[in-house]
C-alpha atoms as a PDB file:
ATOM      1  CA  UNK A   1      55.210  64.576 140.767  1.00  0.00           C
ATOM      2  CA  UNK A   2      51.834  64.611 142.331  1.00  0.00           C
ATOM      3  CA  UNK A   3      48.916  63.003 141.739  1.00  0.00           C
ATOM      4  CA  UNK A   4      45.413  64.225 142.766  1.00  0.00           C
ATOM      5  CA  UNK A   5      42.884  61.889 142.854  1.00  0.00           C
ATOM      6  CA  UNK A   6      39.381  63.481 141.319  1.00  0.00           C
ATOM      7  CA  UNK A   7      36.533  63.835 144.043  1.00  0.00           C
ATOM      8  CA  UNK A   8      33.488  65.059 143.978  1.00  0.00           C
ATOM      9  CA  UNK A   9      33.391  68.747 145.969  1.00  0.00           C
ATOM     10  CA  UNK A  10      36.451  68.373 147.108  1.00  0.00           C
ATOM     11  CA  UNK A  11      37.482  71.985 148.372  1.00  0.00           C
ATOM     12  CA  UNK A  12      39.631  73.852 146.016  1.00  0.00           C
ATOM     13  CA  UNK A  13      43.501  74.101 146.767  1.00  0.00           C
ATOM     14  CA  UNK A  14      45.634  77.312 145.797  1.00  0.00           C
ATOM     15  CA  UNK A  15      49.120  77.303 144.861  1.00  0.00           C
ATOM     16  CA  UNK A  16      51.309  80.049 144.012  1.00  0.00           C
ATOM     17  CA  UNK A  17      53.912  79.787 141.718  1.00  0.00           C
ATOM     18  CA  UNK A  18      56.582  81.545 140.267  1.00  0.00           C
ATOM     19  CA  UNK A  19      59.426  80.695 137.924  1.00  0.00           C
ATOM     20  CA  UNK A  20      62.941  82.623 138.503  1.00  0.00           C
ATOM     21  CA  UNK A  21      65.519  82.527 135.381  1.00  0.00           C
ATOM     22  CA  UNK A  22      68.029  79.735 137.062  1.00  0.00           C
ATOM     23  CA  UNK A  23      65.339  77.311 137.055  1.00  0.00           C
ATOM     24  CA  UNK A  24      63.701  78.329 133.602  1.00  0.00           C
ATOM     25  CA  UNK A  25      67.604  77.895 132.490  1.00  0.00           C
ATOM     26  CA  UNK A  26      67.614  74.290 134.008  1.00  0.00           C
ATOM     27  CA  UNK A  27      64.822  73.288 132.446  1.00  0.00           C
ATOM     28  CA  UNK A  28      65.547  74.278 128.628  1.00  0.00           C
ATOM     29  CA  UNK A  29      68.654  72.555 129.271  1.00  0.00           C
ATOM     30  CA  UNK A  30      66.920  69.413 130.456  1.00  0.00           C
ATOM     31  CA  UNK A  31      64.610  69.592 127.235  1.00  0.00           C
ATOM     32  CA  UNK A  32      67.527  70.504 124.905  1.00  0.00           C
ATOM     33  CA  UNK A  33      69.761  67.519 126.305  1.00  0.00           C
ATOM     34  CA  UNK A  34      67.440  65.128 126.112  1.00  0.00           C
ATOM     35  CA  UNK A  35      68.234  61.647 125.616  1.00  0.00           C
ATOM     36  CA  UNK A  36      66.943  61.139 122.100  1.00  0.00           C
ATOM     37  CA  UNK A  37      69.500  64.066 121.553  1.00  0.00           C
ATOM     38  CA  UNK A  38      72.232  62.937 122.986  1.00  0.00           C
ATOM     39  CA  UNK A  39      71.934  59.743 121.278  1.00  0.00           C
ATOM     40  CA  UNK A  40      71.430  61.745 117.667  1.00  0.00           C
ATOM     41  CA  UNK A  41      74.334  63.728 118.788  1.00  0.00           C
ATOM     42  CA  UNK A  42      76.707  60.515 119.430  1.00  0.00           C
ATOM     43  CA  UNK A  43      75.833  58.495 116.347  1.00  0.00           C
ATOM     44  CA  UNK A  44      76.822  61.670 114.294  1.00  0.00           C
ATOM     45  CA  UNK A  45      80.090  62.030 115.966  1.00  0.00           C
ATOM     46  CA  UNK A  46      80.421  58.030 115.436  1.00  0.00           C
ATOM     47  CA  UNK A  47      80.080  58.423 111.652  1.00  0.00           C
ATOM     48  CA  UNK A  48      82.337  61.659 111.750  1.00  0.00           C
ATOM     49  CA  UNK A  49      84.798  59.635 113.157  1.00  0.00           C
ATOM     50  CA  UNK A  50      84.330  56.567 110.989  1.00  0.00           C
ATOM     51  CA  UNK A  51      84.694  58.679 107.984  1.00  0.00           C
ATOM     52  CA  UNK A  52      88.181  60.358 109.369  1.00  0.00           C
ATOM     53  CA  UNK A  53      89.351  56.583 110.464  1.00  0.00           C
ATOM     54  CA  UNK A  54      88.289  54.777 106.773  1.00  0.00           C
ATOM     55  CA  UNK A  55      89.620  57.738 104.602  1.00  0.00           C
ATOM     56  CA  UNK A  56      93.531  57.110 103.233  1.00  0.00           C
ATOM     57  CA  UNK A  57      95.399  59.181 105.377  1.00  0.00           C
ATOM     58  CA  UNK A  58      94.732  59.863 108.823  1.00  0.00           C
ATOM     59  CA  UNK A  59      95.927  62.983 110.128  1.00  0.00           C
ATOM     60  CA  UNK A  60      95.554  63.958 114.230  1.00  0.00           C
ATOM     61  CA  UNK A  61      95.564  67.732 113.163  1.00  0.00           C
ATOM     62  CA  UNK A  62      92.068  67.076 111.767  1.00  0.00           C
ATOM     63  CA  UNK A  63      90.522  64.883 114.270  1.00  0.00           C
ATOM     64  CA  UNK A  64      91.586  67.457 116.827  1.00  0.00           C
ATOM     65  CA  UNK A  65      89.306  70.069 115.277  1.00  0.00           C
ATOM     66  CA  UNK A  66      86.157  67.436 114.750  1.00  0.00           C
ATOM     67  CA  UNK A  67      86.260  67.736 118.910  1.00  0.00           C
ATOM     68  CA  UNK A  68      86.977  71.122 119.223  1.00  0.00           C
ATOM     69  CA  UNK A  69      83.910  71.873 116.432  1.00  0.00           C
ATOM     70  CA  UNK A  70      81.419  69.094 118.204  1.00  0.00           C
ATOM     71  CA  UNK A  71      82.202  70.278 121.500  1.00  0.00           C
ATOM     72  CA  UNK A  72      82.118  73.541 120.823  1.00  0.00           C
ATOM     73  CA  UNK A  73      79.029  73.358 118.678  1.00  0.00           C
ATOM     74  CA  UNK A  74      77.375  70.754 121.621  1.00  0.00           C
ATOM     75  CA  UNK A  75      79.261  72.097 124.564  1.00  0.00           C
ATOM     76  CA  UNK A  76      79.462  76.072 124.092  1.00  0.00           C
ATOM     77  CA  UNK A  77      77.343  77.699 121.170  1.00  0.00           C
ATOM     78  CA  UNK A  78      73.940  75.640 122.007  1.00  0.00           C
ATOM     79  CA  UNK A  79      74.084  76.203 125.920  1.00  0.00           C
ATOM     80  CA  UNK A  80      74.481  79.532 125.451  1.00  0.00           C
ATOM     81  CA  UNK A  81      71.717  80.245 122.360  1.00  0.00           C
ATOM     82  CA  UNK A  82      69.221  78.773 125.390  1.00  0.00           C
ATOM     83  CA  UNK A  83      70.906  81.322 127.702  1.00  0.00           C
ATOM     84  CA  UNK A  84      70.217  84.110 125.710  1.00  0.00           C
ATOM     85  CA  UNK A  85      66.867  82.771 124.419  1.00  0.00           C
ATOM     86  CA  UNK A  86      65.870  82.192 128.095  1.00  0.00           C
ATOM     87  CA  UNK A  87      66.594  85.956 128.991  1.00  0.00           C
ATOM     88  CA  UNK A  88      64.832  86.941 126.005  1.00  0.00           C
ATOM     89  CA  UNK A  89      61.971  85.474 127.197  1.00  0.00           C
ATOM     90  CA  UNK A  90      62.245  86.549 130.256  1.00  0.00           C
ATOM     91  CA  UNK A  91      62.360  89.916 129.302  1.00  0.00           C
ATOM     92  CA  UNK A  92      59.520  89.572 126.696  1.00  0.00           C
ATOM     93  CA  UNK A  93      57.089  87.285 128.275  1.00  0.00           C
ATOM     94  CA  UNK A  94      55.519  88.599 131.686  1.00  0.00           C
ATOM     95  CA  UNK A  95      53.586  85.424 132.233  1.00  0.00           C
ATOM     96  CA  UNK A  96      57.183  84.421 133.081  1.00  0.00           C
ATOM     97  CA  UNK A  97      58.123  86.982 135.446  1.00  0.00           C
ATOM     98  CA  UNK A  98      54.792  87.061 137.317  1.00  0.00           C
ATOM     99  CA  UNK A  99      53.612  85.177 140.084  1.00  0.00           C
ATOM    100  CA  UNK A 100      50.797  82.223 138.838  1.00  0.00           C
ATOM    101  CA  UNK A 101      47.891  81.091 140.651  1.00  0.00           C
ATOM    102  CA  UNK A 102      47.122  78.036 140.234  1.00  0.00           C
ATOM    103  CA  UNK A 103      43.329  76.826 141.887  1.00  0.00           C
ATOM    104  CA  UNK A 104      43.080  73.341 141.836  1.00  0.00           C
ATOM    105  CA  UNK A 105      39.339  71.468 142.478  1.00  0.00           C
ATOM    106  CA  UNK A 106      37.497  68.612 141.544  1.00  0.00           C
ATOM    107  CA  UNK A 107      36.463  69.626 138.365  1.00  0.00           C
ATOM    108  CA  UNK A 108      39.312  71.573 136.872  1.00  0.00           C
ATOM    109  CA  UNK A 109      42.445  73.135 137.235  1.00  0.00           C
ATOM    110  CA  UNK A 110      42.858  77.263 136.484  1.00  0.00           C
ATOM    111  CA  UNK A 111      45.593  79.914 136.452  1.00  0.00           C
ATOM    112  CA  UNK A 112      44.995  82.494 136.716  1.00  0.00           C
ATOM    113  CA  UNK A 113      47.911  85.437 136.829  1.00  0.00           C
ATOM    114  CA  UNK A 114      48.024  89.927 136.272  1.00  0.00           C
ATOM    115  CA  UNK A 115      48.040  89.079 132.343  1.00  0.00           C
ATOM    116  CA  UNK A 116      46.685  85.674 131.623  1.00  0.00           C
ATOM    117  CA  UNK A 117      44.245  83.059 132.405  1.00  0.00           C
ATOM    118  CA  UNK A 118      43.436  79.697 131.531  1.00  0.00           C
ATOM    119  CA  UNK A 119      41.558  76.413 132.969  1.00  0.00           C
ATOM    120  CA  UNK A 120      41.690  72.879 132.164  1.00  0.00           C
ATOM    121  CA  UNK A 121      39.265  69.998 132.672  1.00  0.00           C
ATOM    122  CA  UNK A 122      41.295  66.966 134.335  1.00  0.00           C
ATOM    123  CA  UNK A 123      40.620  64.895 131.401  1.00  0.00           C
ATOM    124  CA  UNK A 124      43.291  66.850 129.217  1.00  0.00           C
ATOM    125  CA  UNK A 125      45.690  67.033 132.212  1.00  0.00           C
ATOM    126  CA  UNK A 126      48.253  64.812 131.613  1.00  0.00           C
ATOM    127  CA  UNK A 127      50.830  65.829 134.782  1.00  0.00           C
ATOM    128  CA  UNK A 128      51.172  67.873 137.476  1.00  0.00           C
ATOM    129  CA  UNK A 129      54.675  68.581 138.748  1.00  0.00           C
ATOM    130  CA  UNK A 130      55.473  70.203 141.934  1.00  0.00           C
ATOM    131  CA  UNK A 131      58.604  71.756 143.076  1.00  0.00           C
ATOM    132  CA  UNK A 132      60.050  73.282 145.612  1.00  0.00           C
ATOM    133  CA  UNK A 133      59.566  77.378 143.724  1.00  0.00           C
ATOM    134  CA  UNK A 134      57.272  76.421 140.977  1.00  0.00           C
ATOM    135  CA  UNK A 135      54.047  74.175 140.005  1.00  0.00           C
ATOM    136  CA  UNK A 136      52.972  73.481 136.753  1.00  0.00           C
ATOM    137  CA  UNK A 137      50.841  71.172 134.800  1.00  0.00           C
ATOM    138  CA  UNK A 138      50.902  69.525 131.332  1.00  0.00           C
ATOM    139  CA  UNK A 139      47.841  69.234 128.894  1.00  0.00           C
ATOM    140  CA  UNK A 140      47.415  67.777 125.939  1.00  0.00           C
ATOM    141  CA  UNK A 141      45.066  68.936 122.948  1.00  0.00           C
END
C-alpha cells in the first residue's frame, strides 16, 4: 500500500497499469475466501455435523458424502464459477484488457484508458494499492 501525502502543486505522477487474468483470478479468490466466509462456511459444516452426530443412528456412509458435497461445493464448483466468471469478464469488459493510466496530483487522482475515464477528489479515496503489474485505488460514495 502507498500512501501519498496531499501537497499543494505537487507535480503530477503517471502510472500505467494493466491487469492480466492470473492476477484478476487471485484477487476474486481473495474476495470470495474471505474470512467472514470462511468462518460462515465452518459454522455451517459445524451444525451439519452436529445434526449427523445427535441424530439416532450414525452412519459413516453419510458423513462421507457431507465432505465430499462441502468440499466439492467449497473446494471445486465455487473456484471454478470465479474462473469462468473471470474469463467472462475478461472477454466482455475491455477496461480489463486495456492498459490504465492512472495521473496522480495534488488535487485528484484520474484514469484515464482507450474506453473509459474517470477522476476522483482525494477526499473519496479511501486506498491506493500498488503492485508489482497493476495500481489501483478504492473510493467510496
Amino acid at each position: 500500500v502507498i500512501a501519498i501525502n496531499y501537497i499543494s502543486g505537487m507535480e503530477d505522477i503517471n502510472i500505467i497499469s494493466q491487469i492480466d487474468f492470473k492476477t484478476y483470478f487471485n484477487i476474486s479468490l481473495r474476495a470470495l475466501y474471505k474470512l467472514r466466509r470462511l468462518i460462515t462456511m465452518s459454522f455451517i459444516f459445524v451444525v451439519i455435523e452436529a445434526s449427523l452426530l445427535s441424530g439416532p443412528v450414525f452412519d459413516w456412509e453419510v458423513q462421507s458424502w457431507v465432505l465430499v458435497y462441502f468440499i466439492g461445493f467449497y473446494g471445486v464448483a465455487l473456484p471454478a464459477s470465479v474462473y469462468f466468471a473471470c474469463k467472462r469478464n475478461m472477454n466482455k469488459t475491455a477496461a480489463l484488457r486495456e492498459s490504465l493510466i492512472y495521473t496522480i496530483n495534488g488535487d485528484k487522482i484520474e484514469l484515464k484508458a482507450e474506453t473509459m475515464s474517470s477522476s476522483s477528489n482525494w477526499q473519496y479515496v479511501t486506498r491506493l494499492i500498488e503492485r508489482e503489474n497493476y495500481f489501483c485505488h478504492g473510493t467510496y460514495f
